[in-house]
PDB file of N, CA and C in Angstrom:
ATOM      1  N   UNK A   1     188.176-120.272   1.548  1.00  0.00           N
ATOM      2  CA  UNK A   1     188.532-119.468   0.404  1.00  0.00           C
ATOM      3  C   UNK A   1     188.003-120.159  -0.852  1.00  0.00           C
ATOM      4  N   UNK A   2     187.914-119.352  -2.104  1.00  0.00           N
ATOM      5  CA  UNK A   2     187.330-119.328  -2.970  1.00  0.00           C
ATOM      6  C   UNK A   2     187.969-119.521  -4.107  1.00  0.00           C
ATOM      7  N   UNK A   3     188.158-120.415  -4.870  1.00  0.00           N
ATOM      8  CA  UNK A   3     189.210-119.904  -6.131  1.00  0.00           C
ATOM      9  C   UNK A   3     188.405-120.426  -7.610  1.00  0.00           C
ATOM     10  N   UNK A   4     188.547-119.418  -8.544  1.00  0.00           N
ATOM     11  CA  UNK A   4     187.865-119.375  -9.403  1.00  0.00           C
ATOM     12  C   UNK A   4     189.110-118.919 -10.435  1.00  0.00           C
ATOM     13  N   UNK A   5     189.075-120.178 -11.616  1.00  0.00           N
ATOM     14  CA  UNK A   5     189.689-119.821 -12.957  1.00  0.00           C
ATOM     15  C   UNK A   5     189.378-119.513 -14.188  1.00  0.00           C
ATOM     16  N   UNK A   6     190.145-118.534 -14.704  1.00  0.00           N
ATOM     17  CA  UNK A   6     190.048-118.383 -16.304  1.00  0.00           C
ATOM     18  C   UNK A   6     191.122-118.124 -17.078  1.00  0.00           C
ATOM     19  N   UNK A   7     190.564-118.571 -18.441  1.00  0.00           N
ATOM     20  CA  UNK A   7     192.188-118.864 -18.871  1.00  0.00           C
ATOM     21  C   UNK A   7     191.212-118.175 -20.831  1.00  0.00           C
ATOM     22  N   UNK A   8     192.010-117.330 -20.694  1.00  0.00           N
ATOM     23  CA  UNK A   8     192.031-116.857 -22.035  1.00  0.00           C
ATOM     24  C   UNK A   8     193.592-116.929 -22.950  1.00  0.00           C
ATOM     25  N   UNK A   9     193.666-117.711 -23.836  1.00  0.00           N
ATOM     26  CA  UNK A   9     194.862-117.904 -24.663  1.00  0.00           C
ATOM     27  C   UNK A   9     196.057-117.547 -24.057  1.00  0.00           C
ATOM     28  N   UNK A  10     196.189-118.555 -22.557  1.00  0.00           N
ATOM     29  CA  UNK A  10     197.253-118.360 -22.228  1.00  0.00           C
ATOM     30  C   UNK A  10     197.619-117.561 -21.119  1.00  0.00           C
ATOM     31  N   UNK A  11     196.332-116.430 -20.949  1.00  0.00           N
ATOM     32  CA  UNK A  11     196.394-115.198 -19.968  1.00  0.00           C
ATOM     33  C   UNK A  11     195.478-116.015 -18.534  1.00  0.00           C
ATOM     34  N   UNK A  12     195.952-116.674 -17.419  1.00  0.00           N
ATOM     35  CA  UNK A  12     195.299-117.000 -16.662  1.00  0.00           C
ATOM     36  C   UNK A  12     195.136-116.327 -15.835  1.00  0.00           C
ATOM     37  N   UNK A  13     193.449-116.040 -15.450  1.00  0.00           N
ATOM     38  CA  UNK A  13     193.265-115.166 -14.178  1.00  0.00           C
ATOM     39  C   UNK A  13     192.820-116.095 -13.313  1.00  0.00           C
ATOM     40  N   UNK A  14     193.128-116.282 -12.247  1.00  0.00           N
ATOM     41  CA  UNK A  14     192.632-116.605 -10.582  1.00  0.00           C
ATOM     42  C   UNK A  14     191.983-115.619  -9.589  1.00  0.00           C
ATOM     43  N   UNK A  15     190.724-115.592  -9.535  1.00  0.00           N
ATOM     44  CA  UNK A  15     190.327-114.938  -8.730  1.00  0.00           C
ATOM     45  C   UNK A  15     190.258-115.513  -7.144  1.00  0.00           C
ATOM     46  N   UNK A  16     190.325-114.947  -6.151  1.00  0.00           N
ATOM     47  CA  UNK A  16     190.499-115.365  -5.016  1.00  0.00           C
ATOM     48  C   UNK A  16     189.073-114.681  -4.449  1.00  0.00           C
ATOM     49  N   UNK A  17     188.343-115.443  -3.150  1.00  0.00           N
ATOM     50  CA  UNK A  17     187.346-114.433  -2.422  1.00  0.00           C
ATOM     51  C   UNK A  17     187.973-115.730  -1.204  1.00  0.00           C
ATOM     52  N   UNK A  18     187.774-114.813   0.005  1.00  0.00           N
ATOM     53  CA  UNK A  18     187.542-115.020   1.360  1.00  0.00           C
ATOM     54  C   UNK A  18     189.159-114.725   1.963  1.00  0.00           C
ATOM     55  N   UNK A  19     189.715-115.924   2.637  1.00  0.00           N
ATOM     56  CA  UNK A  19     190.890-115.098   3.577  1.00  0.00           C
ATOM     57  C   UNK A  19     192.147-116.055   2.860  1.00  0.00           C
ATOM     58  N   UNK A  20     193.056-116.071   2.865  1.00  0.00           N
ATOM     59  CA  UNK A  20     194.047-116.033   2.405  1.00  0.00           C
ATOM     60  C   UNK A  20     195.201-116.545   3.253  1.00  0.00           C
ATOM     61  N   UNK A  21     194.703-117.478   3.922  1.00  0.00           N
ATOM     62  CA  UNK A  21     195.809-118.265   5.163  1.00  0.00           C
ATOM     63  C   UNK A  21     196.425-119.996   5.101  1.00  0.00           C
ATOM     64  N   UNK A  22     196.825-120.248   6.801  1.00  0.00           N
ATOM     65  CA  UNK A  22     197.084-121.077   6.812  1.00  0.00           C
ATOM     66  C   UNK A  22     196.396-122.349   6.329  1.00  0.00           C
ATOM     67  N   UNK A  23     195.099-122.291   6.497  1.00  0.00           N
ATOM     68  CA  UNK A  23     194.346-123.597   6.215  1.00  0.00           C
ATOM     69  C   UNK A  23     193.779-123.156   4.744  1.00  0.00           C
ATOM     70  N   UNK A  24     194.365-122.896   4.053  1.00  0.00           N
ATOM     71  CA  UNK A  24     193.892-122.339   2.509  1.00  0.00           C
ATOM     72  C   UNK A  24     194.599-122.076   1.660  1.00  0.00           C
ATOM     73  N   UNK A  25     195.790-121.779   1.804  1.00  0.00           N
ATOM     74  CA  UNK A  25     197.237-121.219   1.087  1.00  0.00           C
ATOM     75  C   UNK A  25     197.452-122.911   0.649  1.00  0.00           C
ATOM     76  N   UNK A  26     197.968-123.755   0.557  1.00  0.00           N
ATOM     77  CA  UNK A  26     197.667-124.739   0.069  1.00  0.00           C
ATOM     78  C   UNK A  26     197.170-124.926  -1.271  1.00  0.00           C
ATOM     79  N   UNK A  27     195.415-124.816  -1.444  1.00  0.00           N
ATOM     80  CA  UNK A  27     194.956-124.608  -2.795  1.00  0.00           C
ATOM     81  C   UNK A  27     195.254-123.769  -3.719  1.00  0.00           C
ATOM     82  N   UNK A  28     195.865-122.874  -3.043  1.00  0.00           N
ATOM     83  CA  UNK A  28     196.605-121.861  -3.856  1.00  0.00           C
ATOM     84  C   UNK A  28     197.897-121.836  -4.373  1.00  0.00           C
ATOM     85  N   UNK A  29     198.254-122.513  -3.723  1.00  0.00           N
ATOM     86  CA  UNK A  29     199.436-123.187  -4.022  1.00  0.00           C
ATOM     87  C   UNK A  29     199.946-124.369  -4.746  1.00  0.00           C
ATOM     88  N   UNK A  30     198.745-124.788  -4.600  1.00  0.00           N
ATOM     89  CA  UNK A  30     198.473-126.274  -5.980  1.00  0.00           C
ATOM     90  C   UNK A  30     198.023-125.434  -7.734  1.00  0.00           C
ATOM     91  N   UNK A  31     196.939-124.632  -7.729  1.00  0.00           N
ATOM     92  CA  UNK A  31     196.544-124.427  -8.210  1.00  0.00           C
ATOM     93  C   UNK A  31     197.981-123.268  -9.129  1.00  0.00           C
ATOM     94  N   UNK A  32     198.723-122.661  -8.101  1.00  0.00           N
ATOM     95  CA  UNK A  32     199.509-121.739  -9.051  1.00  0.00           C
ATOM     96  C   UNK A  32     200.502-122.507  -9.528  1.00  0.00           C
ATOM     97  N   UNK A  33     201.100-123.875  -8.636  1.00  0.00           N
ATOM     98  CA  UNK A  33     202.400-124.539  -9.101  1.00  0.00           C
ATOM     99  C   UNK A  33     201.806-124.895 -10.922  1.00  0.00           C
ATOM    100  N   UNK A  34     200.282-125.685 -10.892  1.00  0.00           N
ATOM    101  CA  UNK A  34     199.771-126.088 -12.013  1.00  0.00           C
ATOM    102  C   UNK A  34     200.137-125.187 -13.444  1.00  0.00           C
ATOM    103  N   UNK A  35     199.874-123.453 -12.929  1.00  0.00           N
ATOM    104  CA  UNK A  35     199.443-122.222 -14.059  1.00  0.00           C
ATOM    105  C   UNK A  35     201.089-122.145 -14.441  1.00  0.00           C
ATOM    106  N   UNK A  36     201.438-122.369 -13.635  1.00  0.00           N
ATOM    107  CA  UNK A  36     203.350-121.868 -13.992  1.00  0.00           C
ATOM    108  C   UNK A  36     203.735-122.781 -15.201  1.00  0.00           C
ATOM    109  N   UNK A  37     203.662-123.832 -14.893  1.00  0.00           N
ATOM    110  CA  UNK A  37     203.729-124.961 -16.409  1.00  0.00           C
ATOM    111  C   UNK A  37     203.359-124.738 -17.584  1.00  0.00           C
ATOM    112  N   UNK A  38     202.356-124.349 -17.460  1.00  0.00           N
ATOM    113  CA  UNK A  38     201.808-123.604 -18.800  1.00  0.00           C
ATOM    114  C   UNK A  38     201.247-122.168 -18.941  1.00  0.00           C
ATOM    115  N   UNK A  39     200.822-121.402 -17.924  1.00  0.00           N
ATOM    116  CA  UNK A  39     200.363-119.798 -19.082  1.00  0.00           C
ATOM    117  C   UNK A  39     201.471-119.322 -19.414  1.00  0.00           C
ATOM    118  N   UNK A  40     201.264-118.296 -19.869  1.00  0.00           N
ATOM    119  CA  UNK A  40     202.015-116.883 -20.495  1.00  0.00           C
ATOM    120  C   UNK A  40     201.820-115.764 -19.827  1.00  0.00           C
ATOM    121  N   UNK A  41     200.980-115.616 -18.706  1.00  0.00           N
ATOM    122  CA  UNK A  41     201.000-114.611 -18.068  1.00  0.00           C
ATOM    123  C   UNK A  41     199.570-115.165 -16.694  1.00  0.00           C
ATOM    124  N   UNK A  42     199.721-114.702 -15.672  1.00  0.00           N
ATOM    125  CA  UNK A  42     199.427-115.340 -14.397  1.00  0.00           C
ATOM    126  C   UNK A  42     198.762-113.763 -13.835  1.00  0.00           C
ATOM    127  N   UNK A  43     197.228-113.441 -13.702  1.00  0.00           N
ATOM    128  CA  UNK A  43     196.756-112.678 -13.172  1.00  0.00           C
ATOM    129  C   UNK A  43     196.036-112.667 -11.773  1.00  0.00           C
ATOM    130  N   UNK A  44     196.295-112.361 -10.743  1.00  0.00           N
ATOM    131  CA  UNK A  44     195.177-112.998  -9.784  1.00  0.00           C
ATOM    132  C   UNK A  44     194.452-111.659  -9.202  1.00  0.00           C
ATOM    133  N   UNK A  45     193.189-112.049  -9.352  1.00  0.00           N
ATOM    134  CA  UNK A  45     192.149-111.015  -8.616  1.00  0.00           C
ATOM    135  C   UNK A  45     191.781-110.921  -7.561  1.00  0.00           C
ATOM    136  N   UNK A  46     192.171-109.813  -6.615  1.00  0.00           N
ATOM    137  CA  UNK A  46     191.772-109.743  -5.232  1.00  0.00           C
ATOM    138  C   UNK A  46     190.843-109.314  -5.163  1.00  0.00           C
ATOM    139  N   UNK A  47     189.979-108.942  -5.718  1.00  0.00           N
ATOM    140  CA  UNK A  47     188.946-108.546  -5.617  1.00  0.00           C
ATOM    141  C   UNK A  47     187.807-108.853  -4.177  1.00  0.00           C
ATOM    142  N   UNK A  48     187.695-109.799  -3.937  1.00  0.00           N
ATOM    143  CA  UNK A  48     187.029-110.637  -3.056  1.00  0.00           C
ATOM    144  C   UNK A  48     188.066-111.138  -2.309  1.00  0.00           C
ATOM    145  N   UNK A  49     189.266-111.263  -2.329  1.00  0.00           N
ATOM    146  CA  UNK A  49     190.098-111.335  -0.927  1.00  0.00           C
ATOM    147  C   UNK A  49     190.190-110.404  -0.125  1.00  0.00           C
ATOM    148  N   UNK A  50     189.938-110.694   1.537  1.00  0.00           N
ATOM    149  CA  UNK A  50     189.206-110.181   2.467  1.00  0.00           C
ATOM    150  C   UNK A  50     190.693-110.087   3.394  1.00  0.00           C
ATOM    151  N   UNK A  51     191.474-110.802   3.565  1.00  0.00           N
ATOM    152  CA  UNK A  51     192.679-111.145   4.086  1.00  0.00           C
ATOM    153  C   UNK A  51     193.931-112.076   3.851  1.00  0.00           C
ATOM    154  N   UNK A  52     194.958-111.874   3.890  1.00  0.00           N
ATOM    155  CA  UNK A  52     196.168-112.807   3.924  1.00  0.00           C
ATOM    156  C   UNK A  52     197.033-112.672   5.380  1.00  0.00           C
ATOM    157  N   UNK A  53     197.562-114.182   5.023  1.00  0.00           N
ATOM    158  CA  UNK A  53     198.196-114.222   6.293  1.00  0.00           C
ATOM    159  C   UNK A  53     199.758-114.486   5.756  1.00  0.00           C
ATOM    160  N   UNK A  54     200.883-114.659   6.878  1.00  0.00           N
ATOM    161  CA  UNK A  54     202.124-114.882   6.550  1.00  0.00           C
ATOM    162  C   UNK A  54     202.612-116.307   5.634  1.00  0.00           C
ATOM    163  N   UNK A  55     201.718-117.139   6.072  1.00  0.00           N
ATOM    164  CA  UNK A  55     201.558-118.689   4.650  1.00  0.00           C
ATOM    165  C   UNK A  55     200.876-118.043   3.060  1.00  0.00           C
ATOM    166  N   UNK A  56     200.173-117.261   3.723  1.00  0.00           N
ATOM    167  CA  UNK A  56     199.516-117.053   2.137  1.00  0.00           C
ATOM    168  C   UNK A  56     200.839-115.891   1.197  1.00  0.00           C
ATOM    169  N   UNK A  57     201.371-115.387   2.163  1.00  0.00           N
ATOM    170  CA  UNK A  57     202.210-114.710   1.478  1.00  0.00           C
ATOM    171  C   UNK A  57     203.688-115.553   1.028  1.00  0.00           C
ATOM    172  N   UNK A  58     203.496-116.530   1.951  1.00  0.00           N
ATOM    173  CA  UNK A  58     204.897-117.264   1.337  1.00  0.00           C
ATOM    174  C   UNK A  58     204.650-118.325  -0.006  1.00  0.00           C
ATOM    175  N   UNK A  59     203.302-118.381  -0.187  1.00  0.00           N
ATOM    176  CA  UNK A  59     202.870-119.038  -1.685  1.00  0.00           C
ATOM    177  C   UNK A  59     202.951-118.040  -2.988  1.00  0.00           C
ATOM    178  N   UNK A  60     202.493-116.739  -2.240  1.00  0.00           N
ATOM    179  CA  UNK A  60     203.003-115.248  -3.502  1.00  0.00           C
ATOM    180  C   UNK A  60     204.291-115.489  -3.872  1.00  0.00           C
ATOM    181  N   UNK A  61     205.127-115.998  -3.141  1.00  0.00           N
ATOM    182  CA  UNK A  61     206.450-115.280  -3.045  1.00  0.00           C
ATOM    183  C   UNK A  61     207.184-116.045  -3.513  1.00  0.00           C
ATOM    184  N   UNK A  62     206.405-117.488  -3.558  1.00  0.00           N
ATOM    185  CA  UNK A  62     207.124-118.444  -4.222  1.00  0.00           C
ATOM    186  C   UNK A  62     206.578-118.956  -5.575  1.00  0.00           C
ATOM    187  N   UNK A  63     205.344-118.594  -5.809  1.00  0.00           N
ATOM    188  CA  UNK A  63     204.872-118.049  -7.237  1.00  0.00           C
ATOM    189  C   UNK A  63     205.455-117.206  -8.089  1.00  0.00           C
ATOM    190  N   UNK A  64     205.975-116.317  -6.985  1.00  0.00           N
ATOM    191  CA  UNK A  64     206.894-114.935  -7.953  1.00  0.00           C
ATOM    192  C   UNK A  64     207.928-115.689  -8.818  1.00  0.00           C
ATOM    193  N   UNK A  65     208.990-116.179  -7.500  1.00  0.00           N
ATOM    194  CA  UNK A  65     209.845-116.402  -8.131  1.00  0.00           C
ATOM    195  C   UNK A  65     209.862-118.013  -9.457  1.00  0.00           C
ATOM    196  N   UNK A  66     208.760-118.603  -9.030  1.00  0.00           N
ATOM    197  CA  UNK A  66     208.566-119.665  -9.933  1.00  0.00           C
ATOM    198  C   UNK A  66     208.348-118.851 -11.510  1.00  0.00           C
ATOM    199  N   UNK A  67     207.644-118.327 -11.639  1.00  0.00           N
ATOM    200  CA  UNK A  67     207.003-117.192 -12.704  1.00  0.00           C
ATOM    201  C   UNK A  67     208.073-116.487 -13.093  1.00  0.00           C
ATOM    202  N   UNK A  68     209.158-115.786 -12.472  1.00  0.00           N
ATOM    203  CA  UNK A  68     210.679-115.109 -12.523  1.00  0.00           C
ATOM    204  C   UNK A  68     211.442-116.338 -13.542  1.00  0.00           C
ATOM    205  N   UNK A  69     211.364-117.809 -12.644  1.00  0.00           N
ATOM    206  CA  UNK A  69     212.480-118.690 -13.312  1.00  0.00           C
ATOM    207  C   UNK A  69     211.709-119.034 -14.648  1.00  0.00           C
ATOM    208  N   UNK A  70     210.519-118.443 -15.069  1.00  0.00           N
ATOM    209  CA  UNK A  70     209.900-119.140 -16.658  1.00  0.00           C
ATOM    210  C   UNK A  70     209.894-118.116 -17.578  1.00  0.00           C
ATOM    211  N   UNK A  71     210.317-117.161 -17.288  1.00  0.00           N
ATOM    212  CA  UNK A  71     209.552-116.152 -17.583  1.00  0.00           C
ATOM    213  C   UNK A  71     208.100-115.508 -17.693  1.00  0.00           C
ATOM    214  N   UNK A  72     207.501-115.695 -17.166  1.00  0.00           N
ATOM    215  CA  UNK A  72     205.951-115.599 -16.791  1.00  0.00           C
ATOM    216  C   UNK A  72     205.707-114.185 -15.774  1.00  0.00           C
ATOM    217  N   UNK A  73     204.978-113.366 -16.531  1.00  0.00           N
ATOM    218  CA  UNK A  73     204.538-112.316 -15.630  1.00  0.00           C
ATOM    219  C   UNK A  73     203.309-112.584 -14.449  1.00  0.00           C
ATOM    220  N   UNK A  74     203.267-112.078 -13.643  1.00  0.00           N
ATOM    221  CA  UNK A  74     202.723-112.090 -12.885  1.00  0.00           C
ATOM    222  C   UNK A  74     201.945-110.768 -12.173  1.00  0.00           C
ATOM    223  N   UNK A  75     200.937-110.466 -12.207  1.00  0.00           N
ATOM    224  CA  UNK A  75     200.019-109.408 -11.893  1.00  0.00           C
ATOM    225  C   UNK A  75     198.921-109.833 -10.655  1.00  0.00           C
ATOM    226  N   UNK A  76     198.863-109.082  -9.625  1.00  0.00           N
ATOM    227  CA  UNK A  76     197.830-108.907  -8.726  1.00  0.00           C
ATOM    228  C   UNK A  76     196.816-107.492  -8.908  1.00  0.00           C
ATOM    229  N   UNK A  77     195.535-107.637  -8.796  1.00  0.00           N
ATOM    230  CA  UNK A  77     194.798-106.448  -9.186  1.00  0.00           C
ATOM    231  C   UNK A  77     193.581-106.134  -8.245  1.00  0.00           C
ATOM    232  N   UNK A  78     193.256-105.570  -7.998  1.00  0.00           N
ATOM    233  CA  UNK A  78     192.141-105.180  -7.354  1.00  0.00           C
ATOM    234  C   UNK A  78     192.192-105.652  -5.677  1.00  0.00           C
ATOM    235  N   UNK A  79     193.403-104.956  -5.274  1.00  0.00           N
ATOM    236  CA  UNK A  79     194.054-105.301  -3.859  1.00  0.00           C
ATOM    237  C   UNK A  79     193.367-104.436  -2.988  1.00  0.00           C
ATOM    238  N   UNK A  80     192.404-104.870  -2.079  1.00  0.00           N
ATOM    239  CA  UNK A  80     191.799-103.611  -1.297  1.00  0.00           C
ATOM    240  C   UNK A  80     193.125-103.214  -0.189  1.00  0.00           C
ATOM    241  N   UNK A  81     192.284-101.959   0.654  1.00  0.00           N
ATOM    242  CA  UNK A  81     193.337-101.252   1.667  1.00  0.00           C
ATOM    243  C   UNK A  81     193.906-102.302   2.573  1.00  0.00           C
ATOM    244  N   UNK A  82     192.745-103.384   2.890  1.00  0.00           N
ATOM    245  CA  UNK A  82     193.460-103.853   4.326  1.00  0.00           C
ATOM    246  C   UNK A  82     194.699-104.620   3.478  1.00  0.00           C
ATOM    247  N   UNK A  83     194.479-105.956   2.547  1.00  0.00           N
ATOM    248  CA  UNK A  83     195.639-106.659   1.746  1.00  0.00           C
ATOM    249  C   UNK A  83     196.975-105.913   1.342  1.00  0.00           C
ATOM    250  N   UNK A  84     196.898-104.531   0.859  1.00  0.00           N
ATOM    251  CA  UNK A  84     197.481-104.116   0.375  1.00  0.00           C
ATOM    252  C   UNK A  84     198.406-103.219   1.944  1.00  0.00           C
ATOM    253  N   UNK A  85     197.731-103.138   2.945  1.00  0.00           N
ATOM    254  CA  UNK A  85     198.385-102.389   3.972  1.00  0.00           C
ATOM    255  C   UNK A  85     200.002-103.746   4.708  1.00  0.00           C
ATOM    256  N   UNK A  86     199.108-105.281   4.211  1.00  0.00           N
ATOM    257  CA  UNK A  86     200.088-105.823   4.645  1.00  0.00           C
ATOM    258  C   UNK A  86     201.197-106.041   3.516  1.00  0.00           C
ATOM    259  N   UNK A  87     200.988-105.850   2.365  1.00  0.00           N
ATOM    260  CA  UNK A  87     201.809-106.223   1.258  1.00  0.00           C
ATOM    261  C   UNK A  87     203.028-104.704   1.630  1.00  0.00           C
ATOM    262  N   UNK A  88     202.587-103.683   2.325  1.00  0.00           N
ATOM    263  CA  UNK A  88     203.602-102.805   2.013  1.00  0.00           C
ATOM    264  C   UNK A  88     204.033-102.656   3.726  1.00  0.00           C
ATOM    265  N   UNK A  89     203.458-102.948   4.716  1.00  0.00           N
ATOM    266  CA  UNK A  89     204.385-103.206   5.963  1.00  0.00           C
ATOM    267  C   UNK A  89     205.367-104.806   5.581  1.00  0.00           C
ATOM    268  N   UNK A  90     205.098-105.801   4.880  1.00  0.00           N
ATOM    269  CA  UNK A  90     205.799-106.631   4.939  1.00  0.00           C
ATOM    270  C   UNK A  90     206.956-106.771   3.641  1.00  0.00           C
ATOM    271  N   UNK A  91     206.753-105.416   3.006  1.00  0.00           N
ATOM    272  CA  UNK A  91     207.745-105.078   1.673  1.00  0.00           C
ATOM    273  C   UNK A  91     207.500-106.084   0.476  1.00  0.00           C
ATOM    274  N   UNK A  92     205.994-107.008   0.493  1.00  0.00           N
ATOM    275  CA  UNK A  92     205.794-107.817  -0.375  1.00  0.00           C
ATOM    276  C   UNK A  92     205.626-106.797  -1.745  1.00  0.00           C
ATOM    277  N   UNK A  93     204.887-105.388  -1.500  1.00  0.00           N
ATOM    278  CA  UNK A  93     204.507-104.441  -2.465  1.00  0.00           C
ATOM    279  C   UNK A  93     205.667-104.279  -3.633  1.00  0.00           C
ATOM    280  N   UNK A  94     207.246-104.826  -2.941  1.00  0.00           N
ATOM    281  CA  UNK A  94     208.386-104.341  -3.676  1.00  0.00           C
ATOM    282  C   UNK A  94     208.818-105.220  -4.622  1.00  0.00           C
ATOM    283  N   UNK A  95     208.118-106.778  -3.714  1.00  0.00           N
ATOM    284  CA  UNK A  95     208.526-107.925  -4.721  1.00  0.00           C
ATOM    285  C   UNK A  95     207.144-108.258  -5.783  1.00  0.00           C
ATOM    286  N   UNK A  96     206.301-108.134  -5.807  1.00  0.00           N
ATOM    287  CA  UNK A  96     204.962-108.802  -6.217  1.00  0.00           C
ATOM    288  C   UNK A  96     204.651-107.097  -7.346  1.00  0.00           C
ATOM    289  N   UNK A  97     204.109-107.015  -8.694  1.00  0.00           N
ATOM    290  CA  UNK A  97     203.295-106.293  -9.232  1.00  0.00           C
ATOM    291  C   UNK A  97     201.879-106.411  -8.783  1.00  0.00           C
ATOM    292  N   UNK A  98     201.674-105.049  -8.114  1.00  0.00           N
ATOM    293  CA  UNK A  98     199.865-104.184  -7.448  1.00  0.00           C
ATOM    294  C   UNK A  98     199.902-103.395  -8.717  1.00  0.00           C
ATOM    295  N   UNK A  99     198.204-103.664  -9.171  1.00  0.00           N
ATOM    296  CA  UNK A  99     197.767-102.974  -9.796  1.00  0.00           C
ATOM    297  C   UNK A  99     196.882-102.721  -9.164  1.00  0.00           C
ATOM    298  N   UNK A 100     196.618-102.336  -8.553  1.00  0.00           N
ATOM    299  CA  UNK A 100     195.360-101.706  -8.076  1.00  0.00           C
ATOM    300  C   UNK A 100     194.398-102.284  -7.101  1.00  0.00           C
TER     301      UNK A 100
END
């Protein structure tokens, strides 16, 4: 997996490309504990994520609520069908903001 940052005054986007698992959820997980400390708002682009697995979703989920305890919004965007088919069989769709 792929992770690519930008940070405009505060607004950090993370883009993600490749799969979204056990041997990778990790960097993602370093990288979001880091953004929680400091942005103002936490965007990540699926754009180029191809898949997630049940680790990669337990780093969402604990991003959420890290982002919940700061107040920090949190946005996912450009979720294709397959990502987004597991975000709503696994009811992540209810906890996590999809934009699209």
């Amino acid at each position: 997996m792929r992770i690519t940052r930008k940070d405009k005054n505060g607004v950090v986007t993370i883009a993600l490309a490749g799969s979204l698992e056990t041997g990778t959820s990790s960097e993602l997980e370093v990288a979001l504990s880091k953004e929680v400390q400091t942005a103002k708002k936490i965007i990540l682009d699926f754009d180029k994520l191809d898949y997630v697995s049940s680790a990669g979703l337990q780093v969402l989920l604990t991003a959420q609520r890290s982002c919940d305890a700061r107040g920090i919004k949190m946005e996912i965007v450009k979720v294709n069908d397959v990502v987004k088919e597991v975000f709503e069989l696994t009811g992540f769709n209810k906890i996590l903001t999809l934009l699209g």
